[in-house]
C-alpha atoms as a PDB file:
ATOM      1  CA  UNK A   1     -23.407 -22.148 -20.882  1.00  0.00           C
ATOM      2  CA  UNK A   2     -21.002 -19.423 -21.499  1.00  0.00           C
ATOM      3  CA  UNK A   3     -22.283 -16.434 -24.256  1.00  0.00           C
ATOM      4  CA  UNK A   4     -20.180 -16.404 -27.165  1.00  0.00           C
ATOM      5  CA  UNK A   5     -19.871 -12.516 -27.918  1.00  0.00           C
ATOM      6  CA  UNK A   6     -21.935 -11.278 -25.004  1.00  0.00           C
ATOM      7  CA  UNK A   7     -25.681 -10.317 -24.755  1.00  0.00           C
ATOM      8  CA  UNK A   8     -27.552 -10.094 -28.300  1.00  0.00           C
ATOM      9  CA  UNK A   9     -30.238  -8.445 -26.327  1.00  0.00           C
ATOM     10  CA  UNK A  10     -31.185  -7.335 -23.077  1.00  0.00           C
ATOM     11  CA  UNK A  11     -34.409  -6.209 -21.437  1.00  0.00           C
ATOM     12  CA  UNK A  12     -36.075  -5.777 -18.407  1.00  0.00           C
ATOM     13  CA  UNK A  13     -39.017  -6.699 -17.355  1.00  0.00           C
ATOM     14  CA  UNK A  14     -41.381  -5.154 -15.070  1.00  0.00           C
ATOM     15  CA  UNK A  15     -43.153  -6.478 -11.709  1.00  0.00           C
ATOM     16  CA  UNK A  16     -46.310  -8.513 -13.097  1.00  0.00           C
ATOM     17  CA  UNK A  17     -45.148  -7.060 -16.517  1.00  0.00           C
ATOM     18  CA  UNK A  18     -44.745  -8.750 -20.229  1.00  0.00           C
ATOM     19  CA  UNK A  19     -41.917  -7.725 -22.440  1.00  0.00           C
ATOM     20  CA  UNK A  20     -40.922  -9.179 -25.670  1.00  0.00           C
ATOM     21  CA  UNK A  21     -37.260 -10.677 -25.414  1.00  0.00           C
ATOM     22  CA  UNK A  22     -36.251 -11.455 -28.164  1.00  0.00           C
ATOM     23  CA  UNK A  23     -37.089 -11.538 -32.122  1.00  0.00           C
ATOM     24  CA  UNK A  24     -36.749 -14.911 -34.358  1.00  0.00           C
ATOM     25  CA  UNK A  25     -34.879 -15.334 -37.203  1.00  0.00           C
ATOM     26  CA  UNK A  26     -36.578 -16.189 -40.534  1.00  0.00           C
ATOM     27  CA  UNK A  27     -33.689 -16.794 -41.723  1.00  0.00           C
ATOM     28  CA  UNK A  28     -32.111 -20.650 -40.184  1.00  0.00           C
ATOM     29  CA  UNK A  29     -29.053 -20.968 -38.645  1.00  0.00           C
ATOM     30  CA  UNK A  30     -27.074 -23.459 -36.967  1.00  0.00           C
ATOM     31  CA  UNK A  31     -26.371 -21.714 -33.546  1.00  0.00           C
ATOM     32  CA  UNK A  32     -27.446 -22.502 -29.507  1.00  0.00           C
ATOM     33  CA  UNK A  33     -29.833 -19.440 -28.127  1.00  0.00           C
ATOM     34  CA  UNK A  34     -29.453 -18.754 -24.920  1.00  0.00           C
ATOM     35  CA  UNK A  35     -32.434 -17.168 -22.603  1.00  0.00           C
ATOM     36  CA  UNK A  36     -30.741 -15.941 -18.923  1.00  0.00           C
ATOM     37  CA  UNK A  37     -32.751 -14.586 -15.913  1.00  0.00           C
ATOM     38  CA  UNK A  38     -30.700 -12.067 -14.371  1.00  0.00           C
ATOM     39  CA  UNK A  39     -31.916 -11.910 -11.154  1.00  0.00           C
ATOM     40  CA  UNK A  40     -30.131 -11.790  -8.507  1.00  0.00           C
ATOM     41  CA  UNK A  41     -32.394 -13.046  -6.085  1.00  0.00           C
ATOM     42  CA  UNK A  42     -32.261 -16.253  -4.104  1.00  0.00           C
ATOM     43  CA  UNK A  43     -33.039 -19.429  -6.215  1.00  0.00           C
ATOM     44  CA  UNK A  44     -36.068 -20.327  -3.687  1.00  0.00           C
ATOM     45  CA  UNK A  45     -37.594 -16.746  -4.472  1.00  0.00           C
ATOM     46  CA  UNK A  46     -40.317 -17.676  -6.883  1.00  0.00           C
ATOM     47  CA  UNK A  47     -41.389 -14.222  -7.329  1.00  0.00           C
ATOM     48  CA  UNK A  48     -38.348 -13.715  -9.035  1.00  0.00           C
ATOM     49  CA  UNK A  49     -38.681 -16.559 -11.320  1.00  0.00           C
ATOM     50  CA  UNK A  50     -39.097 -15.405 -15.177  1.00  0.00           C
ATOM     51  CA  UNK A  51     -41.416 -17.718 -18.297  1.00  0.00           C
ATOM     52  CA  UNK A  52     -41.203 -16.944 -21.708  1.00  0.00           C
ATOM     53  CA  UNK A  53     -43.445 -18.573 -24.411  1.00  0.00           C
ATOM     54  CA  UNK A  54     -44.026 -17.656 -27.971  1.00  0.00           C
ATOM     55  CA  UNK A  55     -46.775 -15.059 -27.790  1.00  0.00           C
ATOM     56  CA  UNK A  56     -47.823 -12.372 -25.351  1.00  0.00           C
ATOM     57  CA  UNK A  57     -50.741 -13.940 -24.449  1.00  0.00           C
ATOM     58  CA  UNK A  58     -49.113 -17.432 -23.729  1.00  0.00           C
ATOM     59  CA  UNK A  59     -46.847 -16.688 -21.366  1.00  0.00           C
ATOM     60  CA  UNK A  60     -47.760 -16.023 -18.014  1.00  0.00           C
ATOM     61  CA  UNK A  61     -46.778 -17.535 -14.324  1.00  0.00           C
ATOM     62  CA  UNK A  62     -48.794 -20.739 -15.241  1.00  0.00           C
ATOM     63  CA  UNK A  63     -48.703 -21.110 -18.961  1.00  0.00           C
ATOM     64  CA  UNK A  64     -45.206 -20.556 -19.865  1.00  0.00           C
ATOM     65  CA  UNK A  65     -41.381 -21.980 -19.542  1.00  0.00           C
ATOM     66  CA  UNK A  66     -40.131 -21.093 -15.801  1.00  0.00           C
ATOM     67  CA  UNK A  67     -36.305 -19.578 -15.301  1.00  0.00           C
ATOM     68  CA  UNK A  68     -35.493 -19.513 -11.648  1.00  0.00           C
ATOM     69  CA  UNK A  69     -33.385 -16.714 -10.951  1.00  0.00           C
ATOM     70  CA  UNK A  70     -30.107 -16.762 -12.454  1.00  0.00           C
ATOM     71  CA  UNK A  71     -31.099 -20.149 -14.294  1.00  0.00           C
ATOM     72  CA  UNK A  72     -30.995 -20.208 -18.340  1.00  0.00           C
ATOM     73  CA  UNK A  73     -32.790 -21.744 -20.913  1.00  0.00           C
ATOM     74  CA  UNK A  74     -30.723 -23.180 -23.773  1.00  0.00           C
ATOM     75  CA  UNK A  75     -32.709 -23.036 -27.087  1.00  0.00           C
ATOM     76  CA  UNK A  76     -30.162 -26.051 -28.657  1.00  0.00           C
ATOM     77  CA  UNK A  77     -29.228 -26.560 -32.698  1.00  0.00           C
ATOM     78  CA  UNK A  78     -30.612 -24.684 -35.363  1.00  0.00           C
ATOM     79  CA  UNK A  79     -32.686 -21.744 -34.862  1.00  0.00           C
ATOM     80  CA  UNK A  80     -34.322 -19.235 -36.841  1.00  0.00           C
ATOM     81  CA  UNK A  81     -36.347 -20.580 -39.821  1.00  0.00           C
ATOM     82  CA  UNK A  82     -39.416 -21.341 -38.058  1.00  0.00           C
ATOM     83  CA  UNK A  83     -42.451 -19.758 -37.042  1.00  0.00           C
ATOM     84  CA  UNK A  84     -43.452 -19.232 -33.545  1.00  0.00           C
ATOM     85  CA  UNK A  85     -46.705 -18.441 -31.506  1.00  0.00           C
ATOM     86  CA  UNK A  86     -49.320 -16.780 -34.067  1.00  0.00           C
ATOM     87  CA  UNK A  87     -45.927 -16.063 -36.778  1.00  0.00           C
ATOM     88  CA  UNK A  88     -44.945 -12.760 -34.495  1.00  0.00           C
ATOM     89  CA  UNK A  89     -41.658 -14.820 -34.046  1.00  0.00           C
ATOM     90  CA  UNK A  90     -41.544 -12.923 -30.894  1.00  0.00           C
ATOM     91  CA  UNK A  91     -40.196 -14.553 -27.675  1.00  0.00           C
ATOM     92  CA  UNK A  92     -41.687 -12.983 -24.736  1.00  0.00           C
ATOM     93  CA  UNK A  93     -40.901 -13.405 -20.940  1.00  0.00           C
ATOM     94  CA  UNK A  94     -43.107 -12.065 -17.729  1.00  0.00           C
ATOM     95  CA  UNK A  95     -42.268 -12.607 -13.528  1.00  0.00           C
ATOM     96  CA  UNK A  96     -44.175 -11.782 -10.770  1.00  0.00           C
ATOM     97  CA  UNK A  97     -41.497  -9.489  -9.464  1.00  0.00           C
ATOM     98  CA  UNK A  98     -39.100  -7.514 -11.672  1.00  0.00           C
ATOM     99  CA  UNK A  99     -36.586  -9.394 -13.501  1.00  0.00           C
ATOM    100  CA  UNK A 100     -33.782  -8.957 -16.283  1.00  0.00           C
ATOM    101  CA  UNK A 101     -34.156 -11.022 -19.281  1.00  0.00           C
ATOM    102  CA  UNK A 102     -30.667 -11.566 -21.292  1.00  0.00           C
ATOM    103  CA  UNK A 103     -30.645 -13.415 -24.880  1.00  0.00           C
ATOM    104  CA  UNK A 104     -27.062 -14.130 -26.394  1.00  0.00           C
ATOM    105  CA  UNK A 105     -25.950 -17.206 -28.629  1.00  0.00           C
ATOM    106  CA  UNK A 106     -24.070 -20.266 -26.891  1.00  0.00           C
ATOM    107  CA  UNK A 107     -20.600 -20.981 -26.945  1.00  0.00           C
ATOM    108  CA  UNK A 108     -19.220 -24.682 -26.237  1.00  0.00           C
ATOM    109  CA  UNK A 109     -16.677 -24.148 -23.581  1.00  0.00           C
ATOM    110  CA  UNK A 110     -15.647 -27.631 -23.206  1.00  0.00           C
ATOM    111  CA  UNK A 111     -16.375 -31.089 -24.781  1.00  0.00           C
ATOM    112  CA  UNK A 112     -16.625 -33.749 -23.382  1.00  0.00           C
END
């Protein structure tokens, strides 16, 4: 899915590192987020894959969402107005190997 006005945020995250992404709304609104590892490494690397979760302490390489490299995770409808992990609202992303984590809001490029 294409970004609709670019990167909202952007942040890289260190070799067996945790870095928080990406801050929730409280506030609802009807838009598609968009999480993108940035990696440029080869699909099969799973070093390089990246897993966010709500929480700092629930993501890691086994308890959290996986991005391969250059894969994204589309965070579809409305968004904001909820309350994630422990209420931090804080998305949060870790990889075994260094990694770039992009957040932006989707854009629908076609319909089908």
């Amino acid at each position: 899915m294409a970004l609709a006005t670019g990167s909202v945020t952007t942040t890289a995250v260190s070799a067996a590192g945790t870095a928080a992404i990406y801050t929730v709304s409280t506030t609802a609104y009807s838009r598609d987020l968009v999480i993108m590892n940035r990696s440029t490494a080869p699909t099969s690397s799973t070093a390089f894959t990246m897993f966010v979760g709500a929480g700092s302490g629930s993501v890691s390489t086994t308890a959290g969402f996986p991005i391969p490299p250059g894969g994204q995770l589309v965070l579809q409808g409305q968004a904001g107005g909820i309350t994630l992990g422990t209420g931090s609202n804080i998305i949060y992303a870790t990889a075994s190997s260094a990694v770039t984590a992009v957040v932006g809001y989707g854009s629908v490029v076609s319909v089908i």
